[in-house]
N, C-alpha and C. Protein backbone atom coordinates (compact mmCIF):
# COMPACT_ATOMS: atom_id res chain seq x y z
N UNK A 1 23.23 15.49 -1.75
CA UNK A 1 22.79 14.48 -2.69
C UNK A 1 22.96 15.06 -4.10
N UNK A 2 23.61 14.53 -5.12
CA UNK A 2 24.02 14.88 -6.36
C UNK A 2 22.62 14.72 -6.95
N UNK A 3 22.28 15.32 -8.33
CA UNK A 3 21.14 15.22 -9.11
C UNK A 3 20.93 13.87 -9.12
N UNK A 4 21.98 13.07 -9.85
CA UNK A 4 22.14 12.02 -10.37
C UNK A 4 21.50 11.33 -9.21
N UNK A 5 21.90 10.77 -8.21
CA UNK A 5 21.18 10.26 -7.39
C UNK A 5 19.73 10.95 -6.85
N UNK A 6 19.04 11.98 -6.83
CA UNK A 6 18.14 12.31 -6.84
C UNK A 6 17.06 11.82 -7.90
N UNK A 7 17.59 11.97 -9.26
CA UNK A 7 16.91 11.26 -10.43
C UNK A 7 16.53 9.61 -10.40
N UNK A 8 17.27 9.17 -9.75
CA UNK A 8 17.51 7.40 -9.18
C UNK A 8 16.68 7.20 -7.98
N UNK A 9 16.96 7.99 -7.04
CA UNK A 9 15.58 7.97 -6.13
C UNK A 9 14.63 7.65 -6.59
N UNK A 10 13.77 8.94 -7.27
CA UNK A 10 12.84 9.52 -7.41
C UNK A 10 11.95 7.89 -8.71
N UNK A 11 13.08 7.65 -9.20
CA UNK A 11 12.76 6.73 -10.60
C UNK A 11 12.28 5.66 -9.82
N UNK A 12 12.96 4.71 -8.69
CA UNK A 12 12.85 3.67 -7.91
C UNK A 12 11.42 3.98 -7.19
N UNK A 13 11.02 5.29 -6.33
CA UNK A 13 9.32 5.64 -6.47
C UNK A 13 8.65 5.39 -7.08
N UNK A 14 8.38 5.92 -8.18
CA UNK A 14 7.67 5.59 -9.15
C UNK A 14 7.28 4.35 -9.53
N UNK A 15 8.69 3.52 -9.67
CA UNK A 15 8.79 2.17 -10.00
C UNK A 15 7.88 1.81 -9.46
N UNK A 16 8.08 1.77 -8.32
CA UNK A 16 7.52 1.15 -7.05
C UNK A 16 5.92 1.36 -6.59
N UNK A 17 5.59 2.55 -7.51
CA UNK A 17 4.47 2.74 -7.13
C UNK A 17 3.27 2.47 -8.46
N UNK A 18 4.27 2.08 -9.65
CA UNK A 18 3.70 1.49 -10.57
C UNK A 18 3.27 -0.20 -10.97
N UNK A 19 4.59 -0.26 -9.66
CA UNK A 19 4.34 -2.16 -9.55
C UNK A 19 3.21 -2.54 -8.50
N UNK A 20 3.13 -1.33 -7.68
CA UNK A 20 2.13 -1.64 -6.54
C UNK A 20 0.42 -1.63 -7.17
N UNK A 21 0.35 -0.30 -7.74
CA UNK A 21 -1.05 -0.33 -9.32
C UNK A 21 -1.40 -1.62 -9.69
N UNK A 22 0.13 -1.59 -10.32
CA UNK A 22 -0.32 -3.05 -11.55
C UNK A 22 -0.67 -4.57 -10.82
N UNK A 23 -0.13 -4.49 -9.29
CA UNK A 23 -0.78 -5.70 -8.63
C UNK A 23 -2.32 -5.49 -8.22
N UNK A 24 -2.53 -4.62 -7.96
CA UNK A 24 -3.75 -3.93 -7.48
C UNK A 24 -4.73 -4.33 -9.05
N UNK A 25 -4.42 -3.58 -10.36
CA UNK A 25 -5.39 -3.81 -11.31
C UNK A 25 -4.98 -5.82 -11.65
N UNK A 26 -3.85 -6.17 -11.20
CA UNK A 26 -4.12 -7.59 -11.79
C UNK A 26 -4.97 -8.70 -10.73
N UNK A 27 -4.89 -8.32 -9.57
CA UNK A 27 -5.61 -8.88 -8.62
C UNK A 27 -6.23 -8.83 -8.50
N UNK A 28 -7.45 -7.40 -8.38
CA UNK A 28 -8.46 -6.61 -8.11
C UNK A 28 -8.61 -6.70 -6.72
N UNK A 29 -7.48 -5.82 -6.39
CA UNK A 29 -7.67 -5.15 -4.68
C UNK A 29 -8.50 -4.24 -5.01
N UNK A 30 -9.40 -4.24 -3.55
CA UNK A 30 -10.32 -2.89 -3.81
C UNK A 30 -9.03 -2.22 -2.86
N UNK A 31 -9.28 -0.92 -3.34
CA UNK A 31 -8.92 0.54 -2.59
C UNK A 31 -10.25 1.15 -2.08
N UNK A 32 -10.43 1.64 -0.84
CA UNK A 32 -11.33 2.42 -0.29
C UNK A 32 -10.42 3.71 0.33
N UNK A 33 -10.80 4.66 -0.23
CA UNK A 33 -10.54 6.46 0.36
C UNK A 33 -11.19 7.17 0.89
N UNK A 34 -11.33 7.76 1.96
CA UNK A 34 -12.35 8.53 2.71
C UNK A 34 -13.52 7.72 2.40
N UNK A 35 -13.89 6.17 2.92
CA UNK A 35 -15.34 5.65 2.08
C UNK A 35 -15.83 6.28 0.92
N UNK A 36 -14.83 5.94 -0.20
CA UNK A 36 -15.43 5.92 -1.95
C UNK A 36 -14.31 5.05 -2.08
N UNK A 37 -15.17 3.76 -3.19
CA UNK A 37 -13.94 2.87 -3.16
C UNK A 37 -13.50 3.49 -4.78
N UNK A 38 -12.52 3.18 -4.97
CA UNK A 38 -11.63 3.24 -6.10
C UNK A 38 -11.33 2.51 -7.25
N UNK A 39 -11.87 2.84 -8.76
CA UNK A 39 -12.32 2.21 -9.65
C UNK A 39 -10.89 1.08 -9.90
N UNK A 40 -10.96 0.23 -10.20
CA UNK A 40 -9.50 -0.79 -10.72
C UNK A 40 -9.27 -0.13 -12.36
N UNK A 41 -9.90 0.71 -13.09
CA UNK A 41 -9.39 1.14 -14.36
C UNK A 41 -8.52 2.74 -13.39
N UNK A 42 -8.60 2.82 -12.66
CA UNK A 42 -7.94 4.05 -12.30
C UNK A 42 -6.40 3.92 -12.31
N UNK A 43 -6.08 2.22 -11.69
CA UNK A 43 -4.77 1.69 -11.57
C UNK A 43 -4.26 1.23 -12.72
N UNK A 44 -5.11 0.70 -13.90
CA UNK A 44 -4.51 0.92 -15.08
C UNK A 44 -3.91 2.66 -15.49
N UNK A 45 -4.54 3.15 -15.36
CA UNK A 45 -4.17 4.94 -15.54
C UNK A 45 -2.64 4.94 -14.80
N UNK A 46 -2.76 4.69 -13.64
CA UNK A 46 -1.72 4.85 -12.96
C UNK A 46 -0.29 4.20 -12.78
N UNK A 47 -0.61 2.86 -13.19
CA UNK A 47 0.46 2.22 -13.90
C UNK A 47 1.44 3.02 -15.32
N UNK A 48 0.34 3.32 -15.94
CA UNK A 48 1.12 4.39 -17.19
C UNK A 48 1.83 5.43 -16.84
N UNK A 49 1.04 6.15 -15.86
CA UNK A 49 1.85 7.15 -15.74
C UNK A 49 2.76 7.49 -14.79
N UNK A 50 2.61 6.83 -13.80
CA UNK A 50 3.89 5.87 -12.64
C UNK A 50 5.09 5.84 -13.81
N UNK A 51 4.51 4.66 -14.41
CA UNK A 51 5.89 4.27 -15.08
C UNK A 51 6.82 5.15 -16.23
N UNK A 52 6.18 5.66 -16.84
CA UNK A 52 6.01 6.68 -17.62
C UNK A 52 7.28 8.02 -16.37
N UNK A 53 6.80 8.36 -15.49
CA UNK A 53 7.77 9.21 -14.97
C UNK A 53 9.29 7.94 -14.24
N UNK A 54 8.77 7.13 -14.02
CA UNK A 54 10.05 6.67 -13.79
C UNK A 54 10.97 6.35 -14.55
N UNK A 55 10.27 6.13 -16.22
CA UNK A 55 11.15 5.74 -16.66
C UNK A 55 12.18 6.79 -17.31
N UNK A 56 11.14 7.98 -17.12
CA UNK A 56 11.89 9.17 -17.56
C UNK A 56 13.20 10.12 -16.76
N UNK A 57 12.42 9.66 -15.46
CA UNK A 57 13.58 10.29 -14.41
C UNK A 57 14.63 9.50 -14.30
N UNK A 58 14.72 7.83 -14.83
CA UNK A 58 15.48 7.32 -14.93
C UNK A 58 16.86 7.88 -15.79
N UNK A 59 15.76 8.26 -16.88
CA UNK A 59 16.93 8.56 -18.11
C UNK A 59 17.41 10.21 -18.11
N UNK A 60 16.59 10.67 -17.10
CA UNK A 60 17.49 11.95 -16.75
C UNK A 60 18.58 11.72 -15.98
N UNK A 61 18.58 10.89 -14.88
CA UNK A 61 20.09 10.39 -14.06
C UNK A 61 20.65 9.75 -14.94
N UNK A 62 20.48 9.17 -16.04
CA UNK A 62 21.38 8.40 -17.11
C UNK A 62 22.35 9.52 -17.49
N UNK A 63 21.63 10.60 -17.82
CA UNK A 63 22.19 11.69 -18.73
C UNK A 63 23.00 12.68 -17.68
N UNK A 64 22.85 12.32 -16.33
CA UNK A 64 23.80 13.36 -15.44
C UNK A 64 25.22 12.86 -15.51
């Protein structure tokens, strides 16, 4: 697997795990973990910084 596609992977994760957050804080799914449920400002947090690396690993495979 070339970088370049590694960087594209990795970006499409993220994506993906920043769109999954942001349905979660726009809906208000609860999350429960080991029974403690999980604040909905946590998925705002996580939306940022989800996206935030994807969009960066994006632009590192840009640059390969």
């Amino acid at each position: 697997m070339s970088k370049q596609t590694f960087y594209y992977l990795v970006s499409g994760v993220f994506l993906l795990v920043a769109v999954a957050h942001l349905m979660r804080a726009f809906y208000g799914w609860e999350a429960i973990v080991g029974g403690i449920a999980i604040p909905v400002s946590f998925s705002w947090v996580a939306v940022a910084l989800a996206g935030y690396l994807g969009y960066r690993s994006y632009g590192y495979g840009k640059k390969m």
